[in-house]
C-alpha atoms as a PDB file:
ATOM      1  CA  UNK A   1      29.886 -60.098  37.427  1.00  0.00           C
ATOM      2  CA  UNK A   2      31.980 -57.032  36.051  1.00  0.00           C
ATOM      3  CA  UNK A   3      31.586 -55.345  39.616  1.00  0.00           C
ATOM      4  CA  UNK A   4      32.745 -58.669  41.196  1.00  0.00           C
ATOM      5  CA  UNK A   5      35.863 -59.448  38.531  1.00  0.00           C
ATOM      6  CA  UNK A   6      37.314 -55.707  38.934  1.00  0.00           C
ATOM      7  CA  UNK A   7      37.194 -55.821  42.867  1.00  0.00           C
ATOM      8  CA  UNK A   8      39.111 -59.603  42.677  1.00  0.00           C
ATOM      9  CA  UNK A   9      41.334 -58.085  40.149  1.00  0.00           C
ATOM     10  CA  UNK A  10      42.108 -54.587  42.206  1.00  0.00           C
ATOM     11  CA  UNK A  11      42.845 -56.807  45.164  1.00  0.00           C
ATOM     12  CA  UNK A  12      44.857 -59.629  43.318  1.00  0.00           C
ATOM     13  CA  UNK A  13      47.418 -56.573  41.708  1.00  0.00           C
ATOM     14  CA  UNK A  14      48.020 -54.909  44.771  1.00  0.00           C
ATOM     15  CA  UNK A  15      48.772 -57.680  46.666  1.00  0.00           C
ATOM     16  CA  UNK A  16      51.386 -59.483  43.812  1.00  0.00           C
ATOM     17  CA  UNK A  17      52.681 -56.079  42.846  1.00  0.00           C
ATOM     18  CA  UNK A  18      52.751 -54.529  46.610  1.00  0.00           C
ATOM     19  CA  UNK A  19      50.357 -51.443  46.237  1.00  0.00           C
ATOM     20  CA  UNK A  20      47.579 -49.990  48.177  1.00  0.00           C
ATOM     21  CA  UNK A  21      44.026 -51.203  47.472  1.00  0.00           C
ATOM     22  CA  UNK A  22      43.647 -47.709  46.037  1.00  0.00           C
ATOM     23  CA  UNK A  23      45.697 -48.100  43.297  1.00  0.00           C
ATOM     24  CA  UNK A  24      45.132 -51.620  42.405  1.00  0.00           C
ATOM     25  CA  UNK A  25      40.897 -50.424  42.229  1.00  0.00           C
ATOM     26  CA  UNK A  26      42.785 -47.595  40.137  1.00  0.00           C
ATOM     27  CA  UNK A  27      44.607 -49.826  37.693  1.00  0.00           C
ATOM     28  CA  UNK A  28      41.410 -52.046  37.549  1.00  0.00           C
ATOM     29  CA  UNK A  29      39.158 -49.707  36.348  1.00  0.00           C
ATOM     30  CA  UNK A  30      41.363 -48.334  33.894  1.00  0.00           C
ATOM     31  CA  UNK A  31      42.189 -51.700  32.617  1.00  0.00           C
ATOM     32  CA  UNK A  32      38.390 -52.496  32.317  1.00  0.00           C
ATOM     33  CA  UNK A  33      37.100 -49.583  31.114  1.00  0.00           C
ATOM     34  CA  UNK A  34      40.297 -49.774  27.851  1.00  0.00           C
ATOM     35  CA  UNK A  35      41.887 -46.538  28.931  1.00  0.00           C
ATOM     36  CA  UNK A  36      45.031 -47.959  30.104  1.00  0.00           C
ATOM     37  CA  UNK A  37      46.823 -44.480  31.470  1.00  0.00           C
ATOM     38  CA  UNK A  38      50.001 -46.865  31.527  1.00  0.00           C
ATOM     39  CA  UNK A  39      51.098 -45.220  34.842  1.00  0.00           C
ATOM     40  CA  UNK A  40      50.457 -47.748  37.111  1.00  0.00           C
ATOM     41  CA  UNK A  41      51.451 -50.988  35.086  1.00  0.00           C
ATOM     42  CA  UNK A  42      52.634 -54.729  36.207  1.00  0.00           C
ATOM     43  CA  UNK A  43      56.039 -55.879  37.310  1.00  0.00           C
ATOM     44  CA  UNK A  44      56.831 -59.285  37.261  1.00  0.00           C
ATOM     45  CA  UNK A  45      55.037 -62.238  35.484  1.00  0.00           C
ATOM     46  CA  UNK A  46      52.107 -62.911  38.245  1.00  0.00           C
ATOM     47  CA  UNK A  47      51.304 -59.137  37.608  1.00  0.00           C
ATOM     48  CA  UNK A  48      50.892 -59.556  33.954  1.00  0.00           C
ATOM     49  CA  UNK A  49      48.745 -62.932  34.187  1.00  0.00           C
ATOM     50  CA  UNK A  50      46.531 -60.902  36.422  1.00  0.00           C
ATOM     51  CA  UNK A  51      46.044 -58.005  33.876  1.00  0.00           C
ATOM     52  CA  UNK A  52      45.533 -60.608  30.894  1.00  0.00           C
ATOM     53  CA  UNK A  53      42.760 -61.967  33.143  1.00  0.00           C
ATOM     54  CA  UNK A  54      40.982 -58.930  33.756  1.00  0.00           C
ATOM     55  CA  UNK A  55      41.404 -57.881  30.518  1.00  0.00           C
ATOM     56  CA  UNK A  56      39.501 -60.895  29.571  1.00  0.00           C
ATOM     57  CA  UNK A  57      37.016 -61.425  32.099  1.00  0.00           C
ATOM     58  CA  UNK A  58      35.913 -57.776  33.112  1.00  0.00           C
ATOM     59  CA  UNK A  59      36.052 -55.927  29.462  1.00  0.00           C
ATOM     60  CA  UNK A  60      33.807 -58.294  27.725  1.00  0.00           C
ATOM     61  CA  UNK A  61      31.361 -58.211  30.885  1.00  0.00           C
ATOM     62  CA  UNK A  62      31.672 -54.192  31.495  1.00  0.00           C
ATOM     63  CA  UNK A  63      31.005 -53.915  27.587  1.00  0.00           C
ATOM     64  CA  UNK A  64      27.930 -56.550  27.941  1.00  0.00           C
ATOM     65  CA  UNK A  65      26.577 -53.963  30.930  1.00  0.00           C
ATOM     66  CA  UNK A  66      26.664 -50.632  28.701  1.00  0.00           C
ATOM     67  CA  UNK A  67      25.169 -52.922  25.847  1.00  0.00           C
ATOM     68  CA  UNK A  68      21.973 -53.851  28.045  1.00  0.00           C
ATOM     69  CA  UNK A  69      21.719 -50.316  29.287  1.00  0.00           C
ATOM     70  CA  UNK A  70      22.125 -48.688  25.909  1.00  0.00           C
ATOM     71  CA  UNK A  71      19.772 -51.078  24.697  1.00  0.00           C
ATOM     72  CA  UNK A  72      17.101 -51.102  26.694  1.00  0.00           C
ATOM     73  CA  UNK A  73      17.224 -46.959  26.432  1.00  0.00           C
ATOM     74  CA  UNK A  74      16.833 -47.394  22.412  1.00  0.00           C
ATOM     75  CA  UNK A  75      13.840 -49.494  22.999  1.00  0.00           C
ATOM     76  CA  UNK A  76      11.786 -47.454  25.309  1.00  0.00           C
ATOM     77  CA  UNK A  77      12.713 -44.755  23.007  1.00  0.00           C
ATOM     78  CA  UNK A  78      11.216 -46.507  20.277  1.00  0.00           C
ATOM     79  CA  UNK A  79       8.335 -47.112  21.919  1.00  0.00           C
ATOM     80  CA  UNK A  80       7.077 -43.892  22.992  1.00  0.00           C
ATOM     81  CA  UNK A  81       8.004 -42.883  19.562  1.00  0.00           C
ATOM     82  CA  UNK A  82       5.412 -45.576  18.029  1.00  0.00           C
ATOM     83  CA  UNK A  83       2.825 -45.367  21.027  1.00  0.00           C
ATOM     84  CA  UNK A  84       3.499 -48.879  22.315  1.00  0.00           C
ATOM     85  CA  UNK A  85       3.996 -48.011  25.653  1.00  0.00           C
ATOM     86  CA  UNK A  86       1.511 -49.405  27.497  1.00  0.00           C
ATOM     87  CA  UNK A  87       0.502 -48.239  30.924  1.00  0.00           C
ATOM     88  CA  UNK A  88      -1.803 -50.088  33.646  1.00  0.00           C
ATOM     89  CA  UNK A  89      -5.447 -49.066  33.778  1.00  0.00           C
ATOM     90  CA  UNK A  90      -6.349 -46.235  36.411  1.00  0.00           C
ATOM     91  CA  UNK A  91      -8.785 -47.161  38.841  1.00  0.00           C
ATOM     92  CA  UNK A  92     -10.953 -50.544  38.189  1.00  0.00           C
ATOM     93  CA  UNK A  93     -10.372 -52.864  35.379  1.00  0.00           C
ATOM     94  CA  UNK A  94     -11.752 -56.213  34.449  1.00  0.00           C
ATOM     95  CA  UNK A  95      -9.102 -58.556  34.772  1.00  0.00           C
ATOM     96  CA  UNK A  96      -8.987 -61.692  32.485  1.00  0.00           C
ATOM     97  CA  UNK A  97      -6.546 -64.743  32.939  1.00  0.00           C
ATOM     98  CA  UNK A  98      -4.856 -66.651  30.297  1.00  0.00           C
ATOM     99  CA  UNK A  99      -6.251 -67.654  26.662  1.00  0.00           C
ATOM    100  CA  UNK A 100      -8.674 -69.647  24.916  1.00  0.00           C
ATOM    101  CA  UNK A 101     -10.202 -69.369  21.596  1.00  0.00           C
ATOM    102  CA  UNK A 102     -12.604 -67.422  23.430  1.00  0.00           C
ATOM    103  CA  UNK A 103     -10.098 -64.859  24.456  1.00  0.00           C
ATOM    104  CA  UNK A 104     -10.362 -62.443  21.748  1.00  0.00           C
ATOM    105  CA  UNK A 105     -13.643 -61.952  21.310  1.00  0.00           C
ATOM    106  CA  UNK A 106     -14.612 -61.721  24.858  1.00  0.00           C
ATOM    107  CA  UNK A 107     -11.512 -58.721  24.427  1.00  0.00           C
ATOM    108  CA  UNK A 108     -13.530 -57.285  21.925  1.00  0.00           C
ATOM    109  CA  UNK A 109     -16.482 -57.053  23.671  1.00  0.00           C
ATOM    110  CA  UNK A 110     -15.491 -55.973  26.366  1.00  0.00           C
ATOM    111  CA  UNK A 111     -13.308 -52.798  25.559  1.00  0.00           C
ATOM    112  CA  UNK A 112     -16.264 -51.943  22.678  1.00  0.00           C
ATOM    113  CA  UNK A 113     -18.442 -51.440  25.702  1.00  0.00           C
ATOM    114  CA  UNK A 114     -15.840 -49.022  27.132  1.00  0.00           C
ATOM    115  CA  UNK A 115     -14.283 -51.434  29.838  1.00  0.00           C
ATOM    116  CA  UNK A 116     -10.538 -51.379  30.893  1.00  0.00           C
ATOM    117  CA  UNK A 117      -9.367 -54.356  30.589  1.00  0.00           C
ATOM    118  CA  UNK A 118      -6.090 -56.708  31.845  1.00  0.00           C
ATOM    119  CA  UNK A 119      -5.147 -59.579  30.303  1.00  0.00           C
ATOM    120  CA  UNK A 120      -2.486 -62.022  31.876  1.00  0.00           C
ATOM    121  CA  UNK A 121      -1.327 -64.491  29.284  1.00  0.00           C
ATOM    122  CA  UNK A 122       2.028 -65.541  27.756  1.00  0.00           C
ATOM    123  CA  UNK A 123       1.084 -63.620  24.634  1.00  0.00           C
ATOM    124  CA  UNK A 124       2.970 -60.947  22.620  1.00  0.00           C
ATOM    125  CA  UNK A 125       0.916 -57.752  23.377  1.00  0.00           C
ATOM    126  CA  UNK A 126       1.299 -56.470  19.465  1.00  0.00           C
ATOM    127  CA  UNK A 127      -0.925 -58.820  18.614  1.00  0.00           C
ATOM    128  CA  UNK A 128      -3.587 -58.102  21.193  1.00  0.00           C
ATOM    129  CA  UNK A 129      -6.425 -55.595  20.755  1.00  0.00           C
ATOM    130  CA  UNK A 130      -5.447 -51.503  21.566  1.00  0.00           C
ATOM    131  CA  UNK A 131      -6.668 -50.399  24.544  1.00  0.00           C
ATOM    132  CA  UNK A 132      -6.003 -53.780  26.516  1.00  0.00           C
ATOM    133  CA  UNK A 133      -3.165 -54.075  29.244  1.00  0.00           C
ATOM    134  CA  UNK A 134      -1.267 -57.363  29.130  1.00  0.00           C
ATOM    135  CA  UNK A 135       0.513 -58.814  31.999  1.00  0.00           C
ATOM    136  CA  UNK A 136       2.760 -61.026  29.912  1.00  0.00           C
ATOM    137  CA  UNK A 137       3.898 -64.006  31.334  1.00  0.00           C
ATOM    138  CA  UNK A 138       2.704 -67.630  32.748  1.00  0.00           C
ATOM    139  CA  UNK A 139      -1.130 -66.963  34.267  1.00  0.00           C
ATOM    140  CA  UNK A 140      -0.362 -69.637  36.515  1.00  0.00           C
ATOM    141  CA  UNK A 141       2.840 -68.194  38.028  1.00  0.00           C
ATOM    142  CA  UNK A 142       2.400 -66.465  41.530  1.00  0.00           C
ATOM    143  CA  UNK A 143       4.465 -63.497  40.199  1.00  0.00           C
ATOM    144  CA  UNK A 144       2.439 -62.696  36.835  1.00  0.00           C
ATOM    145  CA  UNK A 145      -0.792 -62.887  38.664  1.00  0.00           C
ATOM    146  CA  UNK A 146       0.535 -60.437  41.571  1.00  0.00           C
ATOM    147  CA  UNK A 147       1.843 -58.502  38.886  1.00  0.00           C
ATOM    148  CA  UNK A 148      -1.943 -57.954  37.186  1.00  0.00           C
ATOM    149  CA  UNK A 149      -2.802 -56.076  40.714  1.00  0.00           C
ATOM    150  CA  UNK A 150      -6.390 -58.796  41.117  1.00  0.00           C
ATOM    151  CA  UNK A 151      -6.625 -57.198  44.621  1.00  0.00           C
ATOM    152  CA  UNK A 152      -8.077 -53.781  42.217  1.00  0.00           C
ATOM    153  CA  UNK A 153      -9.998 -55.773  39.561  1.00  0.00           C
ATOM    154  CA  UNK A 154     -13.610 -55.239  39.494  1.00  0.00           C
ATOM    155  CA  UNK A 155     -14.132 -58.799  37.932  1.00  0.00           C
ATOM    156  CA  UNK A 156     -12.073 -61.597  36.648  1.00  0.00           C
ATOM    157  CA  UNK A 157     -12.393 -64.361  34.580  1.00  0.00           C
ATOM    158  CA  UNK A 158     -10.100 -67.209  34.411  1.00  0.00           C
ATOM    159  CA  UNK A 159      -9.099 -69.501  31.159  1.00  0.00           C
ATOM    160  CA  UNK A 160      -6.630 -71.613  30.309  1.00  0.00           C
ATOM    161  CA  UNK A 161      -5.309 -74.040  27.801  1.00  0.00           C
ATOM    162  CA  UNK A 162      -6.500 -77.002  30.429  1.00  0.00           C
ATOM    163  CA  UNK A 163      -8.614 -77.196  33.247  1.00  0.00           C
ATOM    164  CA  UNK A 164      -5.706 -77.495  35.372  1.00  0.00           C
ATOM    165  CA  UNK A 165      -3.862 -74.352  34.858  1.00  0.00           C
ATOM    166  CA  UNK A 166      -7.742 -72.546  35.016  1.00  0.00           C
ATOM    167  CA  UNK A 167      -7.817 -74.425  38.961  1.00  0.00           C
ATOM    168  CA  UNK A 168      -4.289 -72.879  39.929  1.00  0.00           C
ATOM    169  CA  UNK A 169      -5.232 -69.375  38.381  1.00  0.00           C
ATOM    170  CA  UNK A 170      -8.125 -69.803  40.654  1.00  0.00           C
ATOM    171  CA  UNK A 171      -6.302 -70.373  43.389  1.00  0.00           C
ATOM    172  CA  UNK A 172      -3.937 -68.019  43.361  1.00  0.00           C
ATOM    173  CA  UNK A 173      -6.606 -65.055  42.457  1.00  0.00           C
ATOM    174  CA  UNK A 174      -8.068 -66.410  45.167  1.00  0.00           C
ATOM    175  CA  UNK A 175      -5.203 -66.198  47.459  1.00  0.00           C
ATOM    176  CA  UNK A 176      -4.745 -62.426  46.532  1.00  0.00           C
ATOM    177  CA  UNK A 177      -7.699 -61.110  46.126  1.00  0.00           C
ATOM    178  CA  UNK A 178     -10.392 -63.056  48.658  1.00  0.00           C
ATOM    179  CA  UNK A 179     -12.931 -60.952  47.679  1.00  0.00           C
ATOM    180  CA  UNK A 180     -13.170 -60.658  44.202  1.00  0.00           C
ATOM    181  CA  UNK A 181     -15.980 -61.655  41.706  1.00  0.00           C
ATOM    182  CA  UNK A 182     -14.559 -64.517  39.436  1.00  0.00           C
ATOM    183  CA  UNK A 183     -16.133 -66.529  37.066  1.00  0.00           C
ATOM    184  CA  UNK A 184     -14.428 -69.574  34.720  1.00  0.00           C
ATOM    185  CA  UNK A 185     -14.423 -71.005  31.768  1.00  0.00           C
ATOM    186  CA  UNK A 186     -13.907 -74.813  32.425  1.00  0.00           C
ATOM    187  CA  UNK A 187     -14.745 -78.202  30.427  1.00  0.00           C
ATOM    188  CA  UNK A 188     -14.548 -81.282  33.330  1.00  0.00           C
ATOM    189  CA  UNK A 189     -17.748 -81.069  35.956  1.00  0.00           C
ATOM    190  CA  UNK A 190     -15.127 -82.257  38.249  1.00  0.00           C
ATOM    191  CA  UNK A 191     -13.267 -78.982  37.866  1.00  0.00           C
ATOM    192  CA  UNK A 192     -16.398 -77.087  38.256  1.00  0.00           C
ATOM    193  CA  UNK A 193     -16.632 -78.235  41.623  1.00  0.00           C
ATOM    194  CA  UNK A 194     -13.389 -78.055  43.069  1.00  0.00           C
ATOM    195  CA  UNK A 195     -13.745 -74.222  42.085  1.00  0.00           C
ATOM    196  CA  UNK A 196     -17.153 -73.773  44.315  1.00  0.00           C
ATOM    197  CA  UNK A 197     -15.136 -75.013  47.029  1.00  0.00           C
ATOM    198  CA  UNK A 198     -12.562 -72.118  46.698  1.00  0.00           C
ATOM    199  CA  UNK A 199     -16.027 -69.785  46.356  1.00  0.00           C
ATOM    200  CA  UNK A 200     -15.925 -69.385  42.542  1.00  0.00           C
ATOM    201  CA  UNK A 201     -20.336 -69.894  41.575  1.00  0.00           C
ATOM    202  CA  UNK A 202     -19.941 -68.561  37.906  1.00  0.00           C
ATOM    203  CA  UNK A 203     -18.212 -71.402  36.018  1.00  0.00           C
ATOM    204  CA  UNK A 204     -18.738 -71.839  32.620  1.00  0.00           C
ATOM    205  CA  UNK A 205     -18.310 -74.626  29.876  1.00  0.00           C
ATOM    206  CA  UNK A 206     -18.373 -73.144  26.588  1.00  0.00           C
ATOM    207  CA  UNK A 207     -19.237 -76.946  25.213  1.00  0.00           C
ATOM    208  CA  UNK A 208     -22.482 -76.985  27.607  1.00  0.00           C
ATOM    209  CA  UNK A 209     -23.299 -74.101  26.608  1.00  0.00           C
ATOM    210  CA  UNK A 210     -23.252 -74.295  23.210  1.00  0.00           C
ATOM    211  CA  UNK A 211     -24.866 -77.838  23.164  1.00  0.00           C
ATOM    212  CA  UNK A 212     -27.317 -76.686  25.266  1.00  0.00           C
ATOM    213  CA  UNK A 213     -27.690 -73.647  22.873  1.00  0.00           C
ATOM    214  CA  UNK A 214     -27.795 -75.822  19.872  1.00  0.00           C
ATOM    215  CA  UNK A 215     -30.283 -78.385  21.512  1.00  0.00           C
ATOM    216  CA  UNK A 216     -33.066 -75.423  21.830  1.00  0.00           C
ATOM    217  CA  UNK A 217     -32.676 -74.257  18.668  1.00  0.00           C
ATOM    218  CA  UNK A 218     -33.922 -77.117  18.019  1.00  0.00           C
ATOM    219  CA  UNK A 219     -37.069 -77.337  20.008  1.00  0.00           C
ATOM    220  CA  UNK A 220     -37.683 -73.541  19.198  1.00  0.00           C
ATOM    221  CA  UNK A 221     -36.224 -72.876  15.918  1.00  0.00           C
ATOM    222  CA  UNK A 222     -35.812 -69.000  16.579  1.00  0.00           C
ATOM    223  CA  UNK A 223     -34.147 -69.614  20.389  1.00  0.00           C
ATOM    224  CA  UNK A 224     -30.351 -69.742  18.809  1.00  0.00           C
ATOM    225  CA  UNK A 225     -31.149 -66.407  17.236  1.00  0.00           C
ATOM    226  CA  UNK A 226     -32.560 -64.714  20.110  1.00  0.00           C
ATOM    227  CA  UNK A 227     -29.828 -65.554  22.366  1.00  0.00           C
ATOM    228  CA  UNK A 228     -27.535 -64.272  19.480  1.00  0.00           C
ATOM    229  CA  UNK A 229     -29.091 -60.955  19.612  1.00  0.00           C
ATOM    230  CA  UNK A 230     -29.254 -60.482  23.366  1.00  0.00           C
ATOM    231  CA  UNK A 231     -25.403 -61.300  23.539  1.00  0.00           C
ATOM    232  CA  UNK A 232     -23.918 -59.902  19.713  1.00  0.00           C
ATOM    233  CA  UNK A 233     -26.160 -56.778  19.429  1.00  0.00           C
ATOM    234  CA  UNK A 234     -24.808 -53.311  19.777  1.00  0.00           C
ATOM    235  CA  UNK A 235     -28.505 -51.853  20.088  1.00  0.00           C
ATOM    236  CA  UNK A 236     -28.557 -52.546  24.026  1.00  0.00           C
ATOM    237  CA  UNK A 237     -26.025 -53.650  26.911  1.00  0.00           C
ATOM    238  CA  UNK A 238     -26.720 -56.091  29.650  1.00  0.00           C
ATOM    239  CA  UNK A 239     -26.369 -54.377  33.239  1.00  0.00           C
ATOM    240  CA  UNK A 240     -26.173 -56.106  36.799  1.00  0.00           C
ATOM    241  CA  UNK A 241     -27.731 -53.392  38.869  1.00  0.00           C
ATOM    242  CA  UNK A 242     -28.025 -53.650  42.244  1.00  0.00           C
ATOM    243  CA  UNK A 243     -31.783 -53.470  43.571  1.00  0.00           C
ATOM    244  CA  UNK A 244     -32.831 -50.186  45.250  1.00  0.00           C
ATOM    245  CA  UNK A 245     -34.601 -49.741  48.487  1.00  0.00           C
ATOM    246  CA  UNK A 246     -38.018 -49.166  46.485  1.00  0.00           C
ATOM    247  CA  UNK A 247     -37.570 -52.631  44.836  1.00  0.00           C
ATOM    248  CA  UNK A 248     -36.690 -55.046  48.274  1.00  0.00           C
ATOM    249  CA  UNK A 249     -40.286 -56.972  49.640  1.00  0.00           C
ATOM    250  CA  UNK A 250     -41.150 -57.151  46.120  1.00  0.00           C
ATOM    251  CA  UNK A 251     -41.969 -59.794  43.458  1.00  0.00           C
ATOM    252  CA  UNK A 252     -40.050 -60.058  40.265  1.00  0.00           C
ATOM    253  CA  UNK A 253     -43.016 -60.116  38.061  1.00  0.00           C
ATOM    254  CA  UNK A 254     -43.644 -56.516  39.884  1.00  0.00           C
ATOM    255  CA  UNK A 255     -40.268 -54.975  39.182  1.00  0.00           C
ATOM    256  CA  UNK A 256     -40.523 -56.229  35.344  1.00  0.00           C
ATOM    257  CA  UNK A 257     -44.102 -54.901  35.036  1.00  0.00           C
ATOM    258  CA  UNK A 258     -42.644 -51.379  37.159  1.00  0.00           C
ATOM    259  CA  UNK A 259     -38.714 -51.004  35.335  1.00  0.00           C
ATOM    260  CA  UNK A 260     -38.078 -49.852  31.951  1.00  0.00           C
ATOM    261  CA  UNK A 261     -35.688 -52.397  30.203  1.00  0.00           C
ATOM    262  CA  UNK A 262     -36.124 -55.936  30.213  1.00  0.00           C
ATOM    263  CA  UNK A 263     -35.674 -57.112  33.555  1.00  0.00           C
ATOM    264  CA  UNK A 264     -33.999 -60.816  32.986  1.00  0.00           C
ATOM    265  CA  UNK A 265     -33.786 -62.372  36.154  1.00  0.00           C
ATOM    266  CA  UNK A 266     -32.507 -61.671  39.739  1.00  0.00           C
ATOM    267  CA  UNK A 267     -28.936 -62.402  41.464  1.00  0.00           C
ATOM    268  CA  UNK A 268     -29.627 -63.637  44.701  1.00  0.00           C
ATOM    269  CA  UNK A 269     -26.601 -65.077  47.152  1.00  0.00           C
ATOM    270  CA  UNK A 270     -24.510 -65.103  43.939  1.00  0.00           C
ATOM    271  CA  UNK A 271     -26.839 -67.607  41.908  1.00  0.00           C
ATOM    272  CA  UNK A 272     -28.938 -66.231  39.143  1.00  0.00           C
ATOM    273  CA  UNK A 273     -33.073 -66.895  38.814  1.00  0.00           C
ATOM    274  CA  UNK A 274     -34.516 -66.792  35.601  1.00  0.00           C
ATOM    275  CA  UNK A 275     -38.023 -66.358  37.649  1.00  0.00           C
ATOM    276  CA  UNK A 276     -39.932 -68.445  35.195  1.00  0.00           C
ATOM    277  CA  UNK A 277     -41.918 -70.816  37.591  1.00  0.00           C
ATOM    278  CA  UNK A 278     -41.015 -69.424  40.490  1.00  0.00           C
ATOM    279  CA  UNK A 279     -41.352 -65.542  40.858  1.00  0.00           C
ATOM    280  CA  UNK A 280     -38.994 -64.916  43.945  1.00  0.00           C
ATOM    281  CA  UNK A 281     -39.018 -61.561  46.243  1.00  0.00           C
ATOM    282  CA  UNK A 282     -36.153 -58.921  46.086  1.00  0.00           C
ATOM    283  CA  UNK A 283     -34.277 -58.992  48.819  1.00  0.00           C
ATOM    284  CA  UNK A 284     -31.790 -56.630  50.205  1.00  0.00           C
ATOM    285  CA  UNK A 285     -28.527 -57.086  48.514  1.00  0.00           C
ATOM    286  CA  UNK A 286     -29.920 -58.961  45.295  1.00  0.00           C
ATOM    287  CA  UNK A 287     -28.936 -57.814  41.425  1.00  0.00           C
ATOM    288  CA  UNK A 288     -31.156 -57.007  38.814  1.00  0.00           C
ATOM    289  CA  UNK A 289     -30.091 -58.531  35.259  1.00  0.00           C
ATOM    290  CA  UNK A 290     -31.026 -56.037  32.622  1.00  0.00           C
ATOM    291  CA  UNK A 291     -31.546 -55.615  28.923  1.00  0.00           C
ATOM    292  CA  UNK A 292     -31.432 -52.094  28.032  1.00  0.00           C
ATOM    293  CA  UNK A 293     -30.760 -49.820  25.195  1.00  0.00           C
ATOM    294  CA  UNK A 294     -26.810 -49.519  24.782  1.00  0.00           C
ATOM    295  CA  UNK A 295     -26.675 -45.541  25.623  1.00  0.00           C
ATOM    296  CA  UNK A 296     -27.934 -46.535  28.977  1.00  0.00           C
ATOM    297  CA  UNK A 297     -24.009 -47.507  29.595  1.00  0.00           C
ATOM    298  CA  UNK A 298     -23.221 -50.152  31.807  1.00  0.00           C
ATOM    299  CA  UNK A 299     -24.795 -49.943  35.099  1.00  0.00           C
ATOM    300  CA  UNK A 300     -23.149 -50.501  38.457  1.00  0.00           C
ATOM    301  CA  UNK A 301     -22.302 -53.859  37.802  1.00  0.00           C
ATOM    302  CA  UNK A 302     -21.070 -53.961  33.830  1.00  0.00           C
ATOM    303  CA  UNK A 303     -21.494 -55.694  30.847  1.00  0.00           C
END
């Protein structure tokens, strides 16, 4: 706008007061920028009613540029000076999209077992955890999702205030990143569904699970308190290995007889088996989901 009013204003001087371009674009900026040499100055009464309008168009917006500028210097000053900078995770990251209750713990967890972390969510980052990235902005927007880099992730996982804004994350991850693992934390069956038509398998209702949770507590009183251990515990970390060439033709009792940890179940075409009334055979490409002391790290696959 400044740019635009000095240019009108160069041209509208030299034409009413019958000087080259040169010197009206002179006069302008000298008018704008409130030096005012006073050696190139207007004539007649159209000349002056052009200065009075650049003088009130172009200073304030000229002096609203240098503010912005000056500004925005001061607060990336600040910032390095407090360490608030925050810069985008090198390499792979585990990338999770917008924010439920759930949000903050699943933060916690996941940076205490050394993960680098993205979270896109219309959230101040000051109030998130240190050591987590935030893409600030709407996590169902095109731009704030292409702006978390998906197509890099290692994993995602996809919230949302409503189902509906957890089904156009979806979709747009989906759009950006074909090929990447997502999981989601839903509420309507419905919902569940449309996502395993875009490809998503792992969708999650955190009221199903915790009714279903609840319910065996109550046919095995101790259930709720194992589960609490093999998810809350800091003594061992769940890894998603992938199965070795000396584990394919095999049975799943075999491998958790042969393996040191405890071998939970197997990942087979993306769906998990317990193997409790069925023992399936490892086949090439399946996951083994393991229990196992917490300096064992992560695995291939993660927490």
């Amino acid at each position: 706008g400044a740019l635009i009013c000095t240019l009108v204003g160069a041209v509208l001087f030299a034409v009413t007061q019958h000087y080259p371009f040169t010197t009206g674009l002179y006069w302008a900026i000298t008018t704008a920028t409130t030096v005012g040499y006073g050696d190139v100055v207007p004539h007649d009464g159209v000349g002056r009613v052009v200065a009075v309008a650049v003088m009130l168009t172009t200073i304030p917006l000229l002096a609203s540029v240098f503010a912005v500028v000056t500004g925005a210097a001061a607060a990336a000053g600040v910032r390095r000076i407090l360490a608030m900078e925050s810069r985008f995770p090198a390499g792979t990251f585990r990338l999770v999209v917008g924010m439920s209750p759930a949000v903050p713990t699943i933060l916690d967890e996941l940076t205490r077992a050394g993960d680098r972390v993205v979270l896109v969510a219309d959230v101040d980052p000051a109030g998130v955890r240190a050591g987590v990235h935030v893409v600030r902005g709407d996590p169902t927007g095109f731009a704030t999702i292409r702006a978390a880099r998906p197509e890099a992730a290692q994993q995602a996982l996809i919230t949302g205030a409503s189902d509906g804004d957890v089904l156009v994350s979806a979709v747009l991850l989906r759009k950006l990143a074909p090929d990447l693992p997502v999981a989601a934390l839903v509420r309507a069956p419905s919902v569940r569904e449309a996502l395993r038509d875009l490809g998503i398998q792992q969708t999650i209702s955190a009221e199903e699970l915790i009714a279903h949770t609840l319910a065996k507590s109550l046919e095995a009183p101790h259930a709720g308190e194992m589960l609490a251990q093999l998810v809350e515990s800091n003594q061992h970390s769940l890894a998603e290995v992938e199965a070795g060439a000396d584990t394919v033709g095999k049975l799943l009792s075999a491998i958790r007889d042969e393996r040191a940890g405890l071998v939970l179940g197997l990942v087979h075409d993306g769906r998990f088996v317990l193997g409790i009334g069925e023992d399936p055979v490892v086949a090439r490409g399946d996951h083994l989901l393991i229990a196992q002391p917490a300096h064992h790290g992560n695995g291939h696959g993660g927490r």
